[in-house]
C-alpha atoms as a PDB file:
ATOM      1  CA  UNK A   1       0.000   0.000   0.000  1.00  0.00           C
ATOM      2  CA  UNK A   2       1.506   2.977  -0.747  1.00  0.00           C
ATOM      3  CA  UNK A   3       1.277   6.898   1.034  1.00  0.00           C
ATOM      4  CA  UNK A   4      -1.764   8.900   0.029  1.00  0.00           C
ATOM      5  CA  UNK A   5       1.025  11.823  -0.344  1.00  0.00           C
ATOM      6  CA  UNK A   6       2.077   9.845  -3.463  1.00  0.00           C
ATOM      7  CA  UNK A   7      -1.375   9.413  -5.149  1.00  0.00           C
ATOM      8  CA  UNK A   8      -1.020  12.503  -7.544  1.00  0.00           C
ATOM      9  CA  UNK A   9       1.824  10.991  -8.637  1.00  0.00           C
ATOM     10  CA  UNK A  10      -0.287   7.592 -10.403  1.00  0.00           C
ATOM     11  CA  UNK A  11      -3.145   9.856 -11.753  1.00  0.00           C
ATOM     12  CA  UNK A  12      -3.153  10.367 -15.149  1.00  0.00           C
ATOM     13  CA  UNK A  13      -1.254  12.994 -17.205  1.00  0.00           C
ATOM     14  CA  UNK A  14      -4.740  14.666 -18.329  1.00  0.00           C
ATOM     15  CA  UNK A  15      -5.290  15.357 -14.469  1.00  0.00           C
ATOM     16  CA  UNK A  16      -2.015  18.021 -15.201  1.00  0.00           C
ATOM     17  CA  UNK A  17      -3.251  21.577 -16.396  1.00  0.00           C
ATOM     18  CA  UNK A  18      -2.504  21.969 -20.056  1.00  0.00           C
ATOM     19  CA  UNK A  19      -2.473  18.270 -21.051  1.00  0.00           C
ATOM     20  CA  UNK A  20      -5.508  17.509 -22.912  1.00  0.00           C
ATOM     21  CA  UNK A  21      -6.759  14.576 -25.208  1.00  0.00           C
ATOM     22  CA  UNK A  22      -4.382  15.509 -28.550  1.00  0.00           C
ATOM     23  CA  UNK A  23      -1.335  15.951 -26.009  1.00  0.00           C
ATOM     24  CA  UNK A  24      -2.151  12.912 -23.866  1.00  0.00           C
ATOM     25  CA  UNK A  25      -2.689  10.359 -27.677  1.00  0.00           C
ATOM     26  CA  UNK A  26       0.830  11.847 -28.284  1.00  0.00           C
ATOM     27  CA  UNK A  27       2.435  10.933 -24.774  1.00  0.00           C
ATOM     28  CA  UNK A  28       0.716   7.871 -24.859  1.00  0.00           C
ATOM     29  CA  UNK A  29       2.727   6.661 -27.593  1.00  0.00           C
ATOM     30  CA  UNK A  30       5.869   7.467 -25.616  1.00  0.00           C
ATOM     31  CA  UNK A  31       4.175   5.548 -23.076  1.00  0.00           C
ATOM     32  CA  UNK A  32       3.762   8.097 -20.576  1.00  0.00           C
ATOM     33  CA  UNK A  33       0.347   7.843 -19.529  1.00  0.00           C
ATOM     34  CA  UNK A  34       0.788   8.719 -15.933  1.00  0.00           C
ATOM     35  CA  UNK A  35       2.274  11.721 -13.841  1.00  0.00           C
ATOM     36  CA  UNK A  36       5.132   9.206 -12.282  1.00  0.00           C
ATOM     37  CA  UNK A  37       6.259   8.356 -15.846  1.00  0.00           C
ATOM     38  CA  UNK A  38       6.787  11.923 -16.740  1.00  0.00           C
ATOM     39  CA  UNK A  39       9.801  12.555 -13.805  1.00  0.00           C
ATOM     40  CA  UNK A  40      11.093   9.173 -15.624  1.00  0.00           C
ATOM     41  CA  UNK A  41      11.317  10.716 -18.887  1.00  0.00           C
ATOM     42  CA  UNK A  42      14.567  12.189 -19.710  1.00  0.00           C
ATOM     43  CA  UNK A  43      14.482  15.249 -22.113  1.00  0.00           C
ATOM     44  CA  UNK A  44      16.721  14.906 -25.364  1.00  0.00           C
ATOM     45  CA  UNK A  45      17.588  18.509 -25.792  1.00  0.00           C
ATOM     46  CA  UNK A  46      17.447  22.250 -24.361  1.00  0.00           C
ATOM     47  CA  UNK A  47      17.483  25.318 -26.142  1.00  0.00           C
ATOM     48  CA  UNK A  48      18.533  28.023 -23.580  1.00  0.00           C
ATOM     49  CA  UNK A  49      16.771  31.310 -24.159  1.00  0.00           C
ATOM     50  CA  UNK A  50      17.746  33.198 -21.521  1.00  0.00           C
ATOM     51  CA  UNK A  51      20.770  35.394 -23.603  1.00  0.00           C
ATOM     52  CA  UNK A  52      19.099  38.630 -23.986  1.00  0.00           C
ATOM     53  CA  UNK A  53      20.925  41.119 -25.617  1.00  0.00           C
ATOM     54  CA  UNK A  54      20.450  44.114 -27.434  1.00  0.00           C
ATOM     55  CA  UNK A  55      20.741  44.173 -31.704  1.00  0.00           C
ATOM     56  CA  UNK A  56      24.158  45.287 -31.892  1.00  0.00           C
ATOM     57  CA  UNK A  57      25.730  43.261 -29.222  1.00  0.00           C
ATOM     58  CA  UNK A  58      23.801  39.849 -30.425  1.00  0.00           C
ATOM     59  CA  UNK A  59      27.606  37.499 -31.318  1.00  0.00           C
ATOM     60  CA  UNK A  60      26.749  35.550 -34.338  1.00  0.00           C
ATOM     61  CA  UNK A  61      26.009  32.010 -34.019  1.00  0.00           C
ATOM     62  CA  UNK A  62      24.481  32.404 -30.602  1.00  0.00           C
ATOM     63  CA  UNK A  63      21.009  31.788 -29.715  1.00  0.00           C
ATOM     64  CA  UNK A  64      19.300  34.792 -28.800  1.00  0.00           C
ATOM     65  CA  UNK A  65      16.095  36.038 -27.943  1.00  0.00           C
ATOM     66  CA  UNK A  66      15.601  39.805 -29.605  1.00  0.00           C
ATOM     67  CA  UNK A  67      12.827  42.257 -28.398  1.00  0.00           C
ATOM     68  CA  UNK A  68      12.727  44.104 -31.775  1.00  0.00           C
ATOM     69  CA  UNK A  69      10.404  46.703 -33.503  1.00  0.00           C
ATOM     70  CA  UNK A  70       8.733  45.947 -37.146  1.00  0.00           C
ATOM     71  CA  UNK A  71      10.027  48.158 -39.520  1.00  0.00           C
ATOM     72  CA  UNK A  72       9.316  47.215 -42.501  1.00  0.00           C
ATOM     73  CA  UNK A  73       7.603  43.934 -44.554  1.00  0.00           C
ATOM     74  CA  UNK A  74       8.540  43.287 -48.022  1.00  0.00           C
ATOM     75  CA  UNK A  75       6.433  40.964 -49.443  1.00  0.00           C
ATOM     76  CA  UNK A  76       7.612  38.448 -51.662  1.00  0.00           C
ATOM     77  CA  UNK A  77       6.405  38.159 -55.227  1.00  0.00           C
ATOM     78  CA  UNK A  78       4.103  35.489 -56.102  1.00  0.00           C
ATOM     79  CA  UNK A  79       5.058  31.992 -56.871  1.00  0.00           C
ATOM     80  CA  UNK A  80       7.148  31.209 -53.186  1.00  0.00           C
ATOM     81  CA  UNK A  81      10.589  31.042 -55.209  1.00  0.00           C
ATOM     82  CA  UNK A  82      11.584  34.069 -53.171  1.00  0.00           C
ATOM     83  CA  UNK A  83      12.382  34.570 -49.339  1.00  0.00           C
ATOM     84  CA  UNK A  84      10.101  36.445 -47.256  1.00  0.00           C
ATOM     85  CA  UNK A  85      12.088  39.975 -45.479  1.00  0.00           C
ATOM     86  CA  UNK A  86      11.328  41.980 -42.367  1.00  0.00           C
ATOM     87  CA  UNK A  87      13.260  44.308 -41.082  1.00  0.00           C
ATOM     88  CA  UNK A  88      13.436  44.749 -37.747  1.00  0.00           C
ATOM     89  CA  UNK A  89      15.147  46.955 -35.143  1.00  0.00           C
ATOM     90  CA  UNK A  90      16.153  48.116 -31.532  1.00  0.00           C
ATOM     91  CA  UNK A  91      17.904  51.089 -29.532  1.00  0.00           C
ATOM     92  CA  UNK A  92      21.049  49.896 -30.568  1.00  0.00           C
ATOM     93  CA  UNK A  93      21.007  48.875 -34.393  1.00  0.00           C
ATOM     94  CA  UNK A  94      19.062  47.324 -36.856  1.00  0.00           C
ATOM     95  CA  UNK A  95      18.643  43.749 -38.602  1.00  0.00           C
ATOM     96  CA  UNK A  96      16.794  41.686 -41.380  1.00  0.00           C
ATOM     97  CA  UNK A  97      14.599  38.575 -40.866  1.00  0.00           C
ATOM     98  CA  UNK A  98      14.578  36.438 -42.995  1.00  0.00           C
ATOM     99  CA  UNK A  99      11.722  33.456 -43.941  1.00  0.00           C
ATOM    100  CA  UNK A 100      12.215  30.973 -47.061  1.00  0.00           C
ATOM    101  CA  UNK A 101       8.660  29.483 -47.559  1.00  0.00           C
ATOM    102  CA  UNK A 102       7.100  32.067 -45.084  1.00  0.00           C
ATOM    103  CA  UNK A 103       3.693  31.472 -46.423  1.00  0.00           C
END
């Protein structure tokens, strides 16, 4: 018998806020169906977001998260052969966005 402190931890992962049935059909084929198997389940990769910085002091290669103004769109011609451009800026300098199939 186990400790009713421990009960959350067999109730299904739809009793967690946020998890409903298309989330739980796609954890269920990982096999986590419960709360317990989710502290089991080791994540394969992390993306750290937490390097801030301004336009101009962004070092290439990094992953960054920008808090940038819209400029300017310019919309691609029709047909999708061409990328899709935004520029974008801050305080500190300026940059270009750019999306290839940005339909």
């Amino acid at each position: 018998m186990r400790p009713e402190v421990l009960f959350p931890l067999f109730r299904a992962v739809t009793a967690l806020k946020g998890i409903g049935g298309r989330t739980a059909a796609h954890m269920a084929r990982l096999e986590l169906n419960r709360v317990l198997d989710l502290l089991w389940h080791k994540p394969v990769g992390l993306v750290d977001r937490r390097y801030t910085p301004e336009v101009a002091f962004a070092e290439n290669g990094a992953v960054a998260t920008l808090t940038v103004k819209v400029e300017r769109h310019f919309a691609a011609p029709p047909g999708g052969k061409r990328p899709y451009r935004i520029e974008v800026s801050d305080q500190t300098g300026e940059m270009d966005l750019v999306f290839f199939r940005g339909n």
